[in-house]
PDB file of N, CA and C in Angstrom:
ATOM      1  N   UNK A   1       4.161 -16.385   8.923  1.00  0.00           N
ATOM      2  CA  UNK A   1       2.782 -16.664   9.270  1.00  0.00           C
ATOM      3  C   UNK A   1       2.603 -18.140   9.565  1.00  0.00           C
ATOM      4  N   UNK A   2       3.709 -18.708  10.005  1.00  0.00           N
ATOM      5  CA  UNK A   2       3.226 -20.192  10.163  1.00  0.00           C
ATOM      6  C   UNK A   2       3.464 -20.543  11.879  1.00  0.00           C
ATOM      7  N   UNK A   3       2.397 -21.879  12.193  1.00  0.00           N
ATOM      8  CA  UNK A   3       2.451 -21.974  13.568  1.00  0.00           C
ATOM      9  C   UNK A   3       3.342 -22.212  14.013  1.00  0.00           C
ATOM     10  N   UNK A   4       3.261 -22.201  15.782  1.00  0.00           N
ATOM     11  CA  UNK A   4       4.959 -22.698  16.107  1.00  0.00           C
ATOM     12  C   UNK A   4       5.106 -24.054  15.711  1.00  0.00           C
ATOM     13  N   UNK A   5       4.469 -24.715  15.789  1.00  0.00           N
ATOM     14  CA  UNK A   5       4.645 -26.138  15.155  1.00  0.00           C
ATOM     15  C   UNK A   5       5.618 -25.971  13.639  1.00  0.00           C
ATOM     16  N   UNK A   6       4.815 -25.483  13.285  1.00  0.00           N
ATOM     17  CA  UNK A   6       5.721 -25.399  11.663  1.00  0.00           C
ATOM     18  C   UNK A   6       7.195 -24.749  11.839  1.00  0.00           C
ATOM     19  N   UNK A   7       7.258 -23.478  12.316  1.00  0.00           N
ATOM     20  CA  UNK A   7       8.119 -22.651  12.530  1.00  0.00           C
ATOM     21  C   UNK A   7       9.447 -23.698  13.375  1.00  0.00           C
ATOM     22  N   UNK A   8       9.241 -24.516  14.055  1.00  0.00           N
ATOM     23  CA  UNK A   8       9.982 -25.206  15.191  1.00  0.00           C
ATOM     24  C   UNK A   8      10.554 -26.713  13.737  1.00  0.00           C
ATOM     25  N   UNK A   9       9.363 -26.633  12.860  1.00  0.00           N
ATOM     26  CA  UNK A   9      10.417 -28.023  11.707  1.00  0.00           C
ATOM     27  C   UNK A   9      11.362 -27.356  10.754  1.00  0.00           C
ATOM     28  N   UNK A  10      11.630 -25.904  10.761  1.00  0.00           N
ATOM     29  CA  UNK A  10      13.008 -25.585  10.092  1.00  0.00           C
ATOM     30  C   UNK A  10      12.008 -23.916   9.938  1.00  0.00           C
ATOM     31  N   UNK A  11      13.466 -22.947   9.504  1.00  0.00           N
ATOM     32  CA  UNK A  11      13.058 -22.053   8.827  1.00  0.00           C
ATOM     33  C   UNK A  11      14.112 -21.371   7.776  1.00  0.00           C
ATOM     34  N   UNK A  12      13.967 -20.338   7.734  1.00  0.00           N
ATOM     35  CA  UNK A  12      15.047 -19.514   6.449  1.00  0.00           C
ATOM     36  C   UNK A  12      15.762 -18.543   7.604  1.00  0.00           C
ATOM     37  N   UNK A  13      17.114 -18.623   7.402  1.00  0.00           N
ATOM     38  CA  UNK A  13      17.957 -17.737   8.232  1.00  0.00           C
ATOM     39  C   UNK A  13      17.321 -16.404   8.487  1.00  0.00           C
ATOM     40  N   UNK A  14      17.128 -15.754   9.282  1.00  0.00           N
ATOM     41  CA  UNK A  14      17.072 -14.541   9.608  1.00  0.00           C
ATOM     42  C   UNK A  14      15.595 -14.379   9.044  1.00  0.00           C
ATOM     43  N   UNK A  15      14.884 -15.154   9.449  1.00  0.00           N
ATOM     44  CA  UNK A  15      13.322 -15.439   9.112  1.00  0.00           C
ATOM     45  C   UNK A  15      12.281 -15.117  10.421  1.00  0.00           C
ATOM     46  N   UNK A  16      11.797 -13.743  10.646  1.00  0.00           N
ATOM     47  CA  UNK A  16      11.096 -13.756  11.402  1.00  0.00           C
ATOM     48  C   UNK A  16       9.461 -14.564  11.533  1.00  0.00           C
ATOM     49  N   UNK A  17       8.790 -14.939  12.713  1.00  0.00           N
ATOM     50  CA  UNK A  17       7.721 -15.855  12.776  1.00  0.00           C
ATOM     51  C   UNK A  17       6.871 -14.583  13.108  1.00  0.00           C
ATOM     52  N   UNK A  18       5.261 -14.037  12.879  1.00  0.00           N
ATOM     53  CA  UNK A  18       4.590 -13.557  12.990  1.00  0.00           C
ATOM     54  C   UNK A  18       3.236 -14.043  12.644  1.00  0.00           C
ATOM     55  N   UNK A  19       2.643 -14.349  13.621  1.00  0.00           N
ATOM     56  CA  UNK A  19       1.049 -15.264  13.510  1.00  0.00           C
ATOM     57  C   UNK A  19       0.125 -14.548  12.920  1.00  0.00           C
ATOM     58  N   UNK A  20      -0.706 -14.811  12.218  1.00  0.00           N
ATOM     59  CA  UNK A  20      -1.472 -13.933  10.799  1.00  0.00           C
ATOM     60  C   UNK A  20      -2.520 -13.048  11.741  1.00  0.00           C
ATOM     61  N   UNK A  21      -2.627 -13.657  12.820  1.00  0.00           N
ATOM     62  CA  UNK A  21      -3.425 -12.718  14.230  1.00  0.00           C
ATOM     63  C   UNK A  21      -2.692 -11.688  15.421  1.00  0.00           C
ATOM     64  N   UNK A  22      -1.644 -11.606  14.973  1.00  0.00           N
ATOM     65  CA  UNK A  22      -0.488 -10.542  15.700  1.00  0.00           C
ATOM     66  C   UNK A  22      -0.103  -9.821  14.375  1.00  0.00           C
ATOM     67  N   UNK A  23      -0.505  -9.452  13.816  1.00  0.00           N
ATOM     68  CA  UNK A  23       0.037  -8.373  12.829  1.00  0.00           C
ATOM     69  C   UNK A  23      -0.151  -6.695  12.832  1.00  0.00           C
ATOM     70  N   UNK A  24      -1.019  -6.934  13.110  1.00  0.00           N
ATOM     71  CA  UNK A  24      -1.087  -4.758  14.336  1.00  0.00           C
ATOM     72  C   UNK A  24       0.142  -5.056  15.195  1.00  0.00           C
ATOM     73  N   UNK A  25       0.020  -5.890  15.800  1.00  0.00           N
ATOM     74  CA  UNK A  25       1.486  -5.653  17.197  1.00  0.00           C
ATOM     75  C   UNK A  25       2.764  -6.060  16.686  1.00  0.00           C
ATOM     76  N   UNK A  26       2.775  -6.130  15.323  1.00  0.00           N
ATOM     77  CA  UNK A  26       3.920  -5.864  14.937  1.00  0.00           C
ATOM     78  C   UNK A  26       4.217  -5.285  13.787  1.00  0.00           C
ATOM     79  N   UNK A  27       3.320  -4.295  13.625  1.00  0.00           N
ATOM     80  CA  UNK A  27       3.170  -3.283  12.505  1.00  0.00           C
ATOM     81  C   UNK A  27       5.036  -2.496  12.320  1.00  0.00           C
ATOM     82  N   UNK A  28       5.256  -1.896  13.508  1.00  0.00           N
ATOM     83  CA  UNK A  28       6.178  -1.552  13.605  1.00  0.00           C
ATOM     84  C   UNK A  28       7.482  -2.387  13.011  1.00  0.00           C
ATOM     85  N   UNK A  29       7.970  -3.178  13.812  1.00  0.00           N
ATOM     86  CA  UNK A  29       8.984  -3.986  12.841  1.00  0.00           C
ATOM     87  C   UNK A  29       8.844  -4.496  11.560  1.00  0.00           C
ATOM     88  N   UNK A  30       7.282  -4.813  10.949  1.00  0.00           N
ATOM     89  CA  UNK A  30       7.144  -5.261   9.887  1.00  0.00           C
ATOM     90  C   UNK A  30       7.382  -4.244   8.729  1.00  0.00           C
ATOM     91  N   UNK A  31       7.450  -2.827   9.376  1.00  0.00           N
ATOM     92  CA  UNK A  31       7.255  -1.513   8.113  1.00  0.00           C
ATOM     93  C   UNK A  31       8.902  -1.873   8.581  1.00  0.00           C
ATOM     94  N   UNK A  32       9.866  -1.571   9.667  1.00  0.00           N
ATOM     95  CA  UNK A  32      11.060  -1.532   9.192  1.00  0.00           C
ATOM     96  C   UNK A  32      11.823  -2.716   8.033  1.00  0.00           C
ATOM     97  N   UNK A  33      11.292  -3.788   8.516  1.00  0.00           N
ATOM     98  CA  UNK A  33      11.764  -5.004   7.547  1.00  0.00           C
ATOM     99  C   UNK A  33      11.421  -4.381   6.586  1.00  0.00           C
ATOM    100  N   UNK A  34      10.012  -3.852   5.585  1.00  0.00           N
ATOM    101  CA  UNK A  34       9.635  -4.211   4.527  1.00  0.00           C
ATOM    102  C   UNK A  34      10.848  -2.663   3.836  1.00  0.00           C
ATOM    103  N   UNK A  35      11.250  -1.622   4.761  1.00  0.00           N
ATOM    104  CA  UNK A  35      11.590  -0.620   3.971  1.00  0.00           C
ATOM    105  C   UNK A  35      13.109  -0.883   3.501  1.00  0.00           C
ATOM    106  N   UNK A  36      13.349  -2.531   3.562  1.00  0.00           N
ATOM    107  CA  UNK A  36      14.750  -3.193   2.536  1.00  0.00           C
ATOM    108  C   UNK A  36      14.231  -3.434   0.745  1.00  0.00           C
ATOM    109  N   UNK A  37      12.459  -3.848   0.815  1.00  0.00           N
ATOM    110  CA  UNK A  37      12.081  -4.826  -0.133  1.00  0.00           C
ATOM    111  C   UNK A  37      10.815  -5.169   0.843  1.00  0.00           C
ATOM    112  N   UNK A  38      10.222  -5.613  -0.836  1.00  0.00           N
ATOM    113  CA  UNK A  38       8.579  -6.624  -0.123  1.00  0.00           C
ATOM    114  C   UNK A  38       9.013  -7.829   1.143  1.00  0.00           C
ATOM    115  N   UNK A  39       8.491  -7.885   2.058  1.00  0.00           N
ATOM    116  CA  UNK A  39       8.217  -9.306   2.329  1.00  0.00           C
ATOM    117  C   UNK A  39       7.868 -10.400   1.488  1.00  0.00           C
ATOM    118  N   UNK A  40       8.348 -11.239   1.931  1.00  0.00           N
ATOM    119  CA  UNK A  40       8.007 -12.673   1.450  1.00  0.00           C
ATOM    120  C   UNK A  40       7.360 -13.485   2.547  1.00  0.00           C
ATOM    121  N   UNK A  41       6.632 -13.771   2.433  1.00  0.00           N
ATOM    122  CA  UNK A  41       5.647 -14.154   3.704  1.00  0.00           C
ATOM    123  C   UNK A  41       5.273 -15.899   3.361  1.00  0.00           C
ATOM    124  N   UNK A  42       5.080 -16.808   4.428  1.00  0.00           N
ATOM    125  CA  UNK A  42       5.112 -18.091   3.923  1.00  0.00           C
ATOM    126  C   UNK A  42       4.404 -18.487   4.989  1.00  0.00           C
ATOM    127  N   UNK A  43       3.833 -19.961   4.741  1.00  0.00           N
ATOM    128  CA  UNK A  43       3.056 -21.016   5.579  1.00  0.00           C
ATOM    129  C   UNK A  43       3.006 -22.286   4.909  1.00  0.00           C
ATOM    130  N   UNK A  44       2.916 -22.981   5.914  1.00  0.00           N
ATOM    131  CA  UNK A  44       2.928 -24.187   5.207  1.00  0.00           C
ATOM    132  C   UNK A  44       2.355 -24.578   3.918  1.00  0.00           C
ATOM    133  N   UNK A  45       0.821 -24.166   3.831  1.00  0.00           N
ATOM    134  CA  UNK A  45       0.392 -24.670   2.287  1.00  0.00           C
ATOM    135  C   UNK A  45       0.185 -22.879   1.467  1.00  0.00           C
ATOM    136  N   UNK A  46       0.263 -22.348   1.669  1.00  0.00           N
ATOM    137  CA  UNK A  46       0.180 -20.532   1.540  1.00  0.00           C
ATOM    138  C   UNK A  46      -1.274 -20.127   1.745  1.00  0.00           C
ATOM    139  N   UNK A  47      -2.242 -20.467   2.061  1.00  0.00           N
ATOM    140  CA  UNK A  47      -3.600 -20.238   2.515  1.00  0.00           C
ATOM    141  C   UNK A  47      -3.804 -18.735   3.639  1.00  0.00           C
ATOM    142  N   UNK A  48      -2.682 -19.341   4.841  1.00  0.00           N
ATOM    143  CA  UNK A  48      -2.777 -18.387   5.645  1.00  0.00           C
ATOM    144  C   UNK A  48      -2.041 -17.265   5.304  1.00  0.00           C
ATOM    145  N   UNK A  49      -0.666 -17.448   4.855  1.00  0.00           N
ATOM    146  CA  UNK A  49       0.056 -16.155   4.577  1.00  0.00           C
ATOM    147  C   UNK A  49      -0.306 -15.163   2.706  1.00  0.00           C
ATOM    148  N   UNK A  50      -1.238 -16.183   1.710  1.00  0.00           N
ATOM    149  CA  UNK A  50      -2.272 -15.276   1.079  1.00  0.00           C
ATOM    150  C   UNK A  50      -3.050 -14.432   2.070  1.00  0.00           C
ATOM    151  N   UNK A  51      -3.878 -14.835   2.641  1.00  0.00           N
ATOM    152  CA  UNK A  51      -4.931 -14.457   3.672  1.00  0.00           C
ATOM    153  C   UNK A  51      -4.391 -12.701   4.155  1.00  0.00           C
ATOM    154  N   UNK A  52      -2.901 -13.062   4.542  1.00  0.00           N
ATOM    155  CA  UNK A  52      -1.600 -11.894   5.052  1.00  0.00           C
ATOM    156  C   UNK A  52      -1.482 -10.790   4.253  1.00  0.00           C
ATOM    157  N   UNK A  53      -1.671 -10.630   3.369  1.00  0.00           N
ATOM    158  CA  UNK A  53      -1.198  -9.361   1.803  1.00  0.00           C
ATOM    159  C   UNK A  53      -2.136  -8.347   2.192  1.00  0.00           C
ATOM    160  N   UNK A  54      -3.491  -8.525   2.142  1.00  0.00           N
ATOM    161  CA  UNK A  54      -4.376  -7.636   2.392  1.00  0.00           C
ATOM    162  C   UNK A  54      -4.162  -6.729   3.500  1.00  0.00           C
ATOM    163  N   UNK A  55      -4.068  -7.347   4.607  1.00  0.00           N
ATOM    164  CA  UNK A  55      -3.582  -6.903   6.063  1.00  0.00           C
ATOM    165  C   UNK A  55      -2.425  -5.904   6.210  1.00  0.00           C
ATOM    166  N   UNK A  56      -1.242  -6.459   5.407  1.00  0.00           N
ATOM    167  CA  UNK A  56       0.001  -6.324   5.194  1.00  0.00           C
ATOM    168  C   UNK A  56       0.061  -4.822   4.316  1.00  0.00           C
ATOM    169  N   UNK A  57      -1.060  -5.084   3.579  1.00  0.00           N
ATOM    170  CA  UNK A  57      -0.904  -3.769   2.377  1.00  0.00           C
ATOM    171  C   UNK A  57      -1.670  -2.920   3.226  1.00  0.00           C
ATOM    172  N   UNK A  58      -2.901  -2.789   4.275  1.00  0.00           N
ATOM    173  CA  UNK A  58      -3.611  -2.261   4.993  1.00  0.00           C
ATOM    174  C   UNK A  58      -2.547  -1.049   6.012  1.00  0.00           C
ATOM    175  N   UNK A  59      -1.321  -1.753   6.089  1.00  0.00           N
ATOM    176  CA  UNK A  59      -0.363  -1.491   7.305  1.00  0.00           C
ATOM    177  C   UNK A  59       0.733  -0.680   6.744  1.00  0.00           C
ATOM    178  N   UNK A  60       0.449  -0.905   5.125  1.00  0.00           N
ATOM    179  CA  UNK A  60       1.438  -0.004   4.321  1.00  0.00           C
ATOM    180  C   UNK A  60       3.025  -1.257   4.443  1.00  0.00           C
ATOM    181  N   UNK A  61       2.728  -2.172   4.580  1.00  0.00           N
ATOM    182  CA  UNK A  61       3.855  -3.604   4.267  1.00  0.00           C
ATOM    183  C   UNK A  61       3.709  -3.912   2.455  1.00  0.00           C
ATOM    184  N   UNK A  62       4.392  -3.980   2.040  1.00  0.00           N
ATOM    185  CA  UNK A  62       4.222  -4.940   0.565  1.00  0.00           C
ATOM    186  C   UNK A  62       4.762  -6.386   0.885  1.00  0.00           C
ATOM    187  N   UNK A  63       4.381  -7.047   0.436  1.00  0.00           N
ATOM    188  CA  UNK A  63       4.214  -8.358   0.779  1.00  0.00           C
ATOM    189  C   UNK A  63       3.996  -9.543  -0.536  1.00  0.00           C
ATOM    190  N   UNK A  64       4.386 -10.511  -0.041  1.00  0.00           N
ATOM    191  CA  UNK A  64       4.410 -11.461  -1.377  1.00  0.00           C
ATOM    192  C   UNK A  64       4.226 -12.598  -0.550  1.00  0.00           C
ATOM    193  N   UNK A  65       3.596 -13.820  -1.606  1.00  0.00           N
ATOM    194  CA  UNK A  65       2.888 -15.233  -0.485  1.00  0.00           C
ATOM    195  C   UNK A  65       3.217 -16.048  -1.781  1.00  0.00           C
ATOM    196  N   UNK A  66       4.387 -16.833  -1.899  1.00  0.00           N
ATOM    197  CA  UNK A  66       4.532 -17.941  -2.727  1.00  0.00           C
ATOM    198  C   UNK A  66       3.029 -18.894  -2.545  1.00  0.00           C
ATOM    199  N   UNK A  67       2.446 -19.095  -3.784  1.00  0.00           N
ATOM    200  CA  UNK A  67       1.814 -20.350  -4.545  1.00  0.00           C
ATOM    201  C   UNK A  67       2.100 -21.430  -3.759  1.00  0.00           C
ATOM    202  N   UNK A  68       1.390 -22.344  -2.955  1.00  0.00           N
ATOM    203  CA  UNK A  68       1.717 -23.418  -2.219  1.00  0.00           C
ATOM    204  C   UNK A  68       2.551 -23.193  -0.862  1.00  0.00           C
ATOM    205  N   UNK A  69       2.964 -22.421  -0.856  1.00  0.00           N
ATOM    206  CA  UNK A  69       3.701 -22.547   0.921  1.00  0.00           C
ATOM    207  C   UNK A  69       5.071 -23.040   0.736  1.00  0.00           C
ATOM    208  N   UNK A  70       5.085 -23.593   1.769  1.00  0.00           N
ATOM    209  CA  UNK A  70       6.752 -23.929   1.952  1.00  0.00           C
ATOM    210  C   UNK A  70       6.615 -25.227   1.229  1.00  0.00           C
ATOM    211  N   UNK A  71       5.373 -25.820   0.855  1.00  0.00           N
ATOM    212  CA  UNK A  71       4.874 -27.146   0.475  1.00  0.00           C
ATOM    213  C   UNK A  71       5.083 -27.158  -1.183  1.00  0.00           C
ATOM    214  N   UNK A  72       5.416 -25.957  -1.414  1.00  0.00           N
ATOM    215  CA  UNK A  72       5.908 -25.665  -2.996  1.00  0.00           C
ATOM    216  C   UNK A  72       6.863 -25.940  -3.725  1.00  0.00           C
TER     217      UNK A  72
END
């Protein structure tokens, strides 16, 4: 859930980027990812990817938003 700005200063290997406003259009890959384990979902300060869980659980995703962001 973080912008390309953020996404472009580093990420976690095999870390997909999904903008907290594209999440229907990628309902699909997000249920295959999540049927390993919850997501772990991140943003810079965690504001936006909290914001994400609700949505996420809406879509049938489980989801998790570290305390502070990547800023943690």
């Amino acid at each position: 859930m973080r912008t390309p700005g953020e996404y472009a200063g580093g990420l976690v290997p095999g870390a997909h980027d999904v903008p907290l406003d594209r999440l229907d259009e990628a309902a699909g890959v997000l249920r295959a990812l999540a049927a390993r384990g919850p997501l772990l979902i991140v943003c810079a300060s965690g504001a936006r990817s909290a914001k994400g869980c609700d949505p996420l659980a809406a879509l049938g995703v489980e989801a998790v938003s570290p305390e502070g962001g990547t800023g943690a």
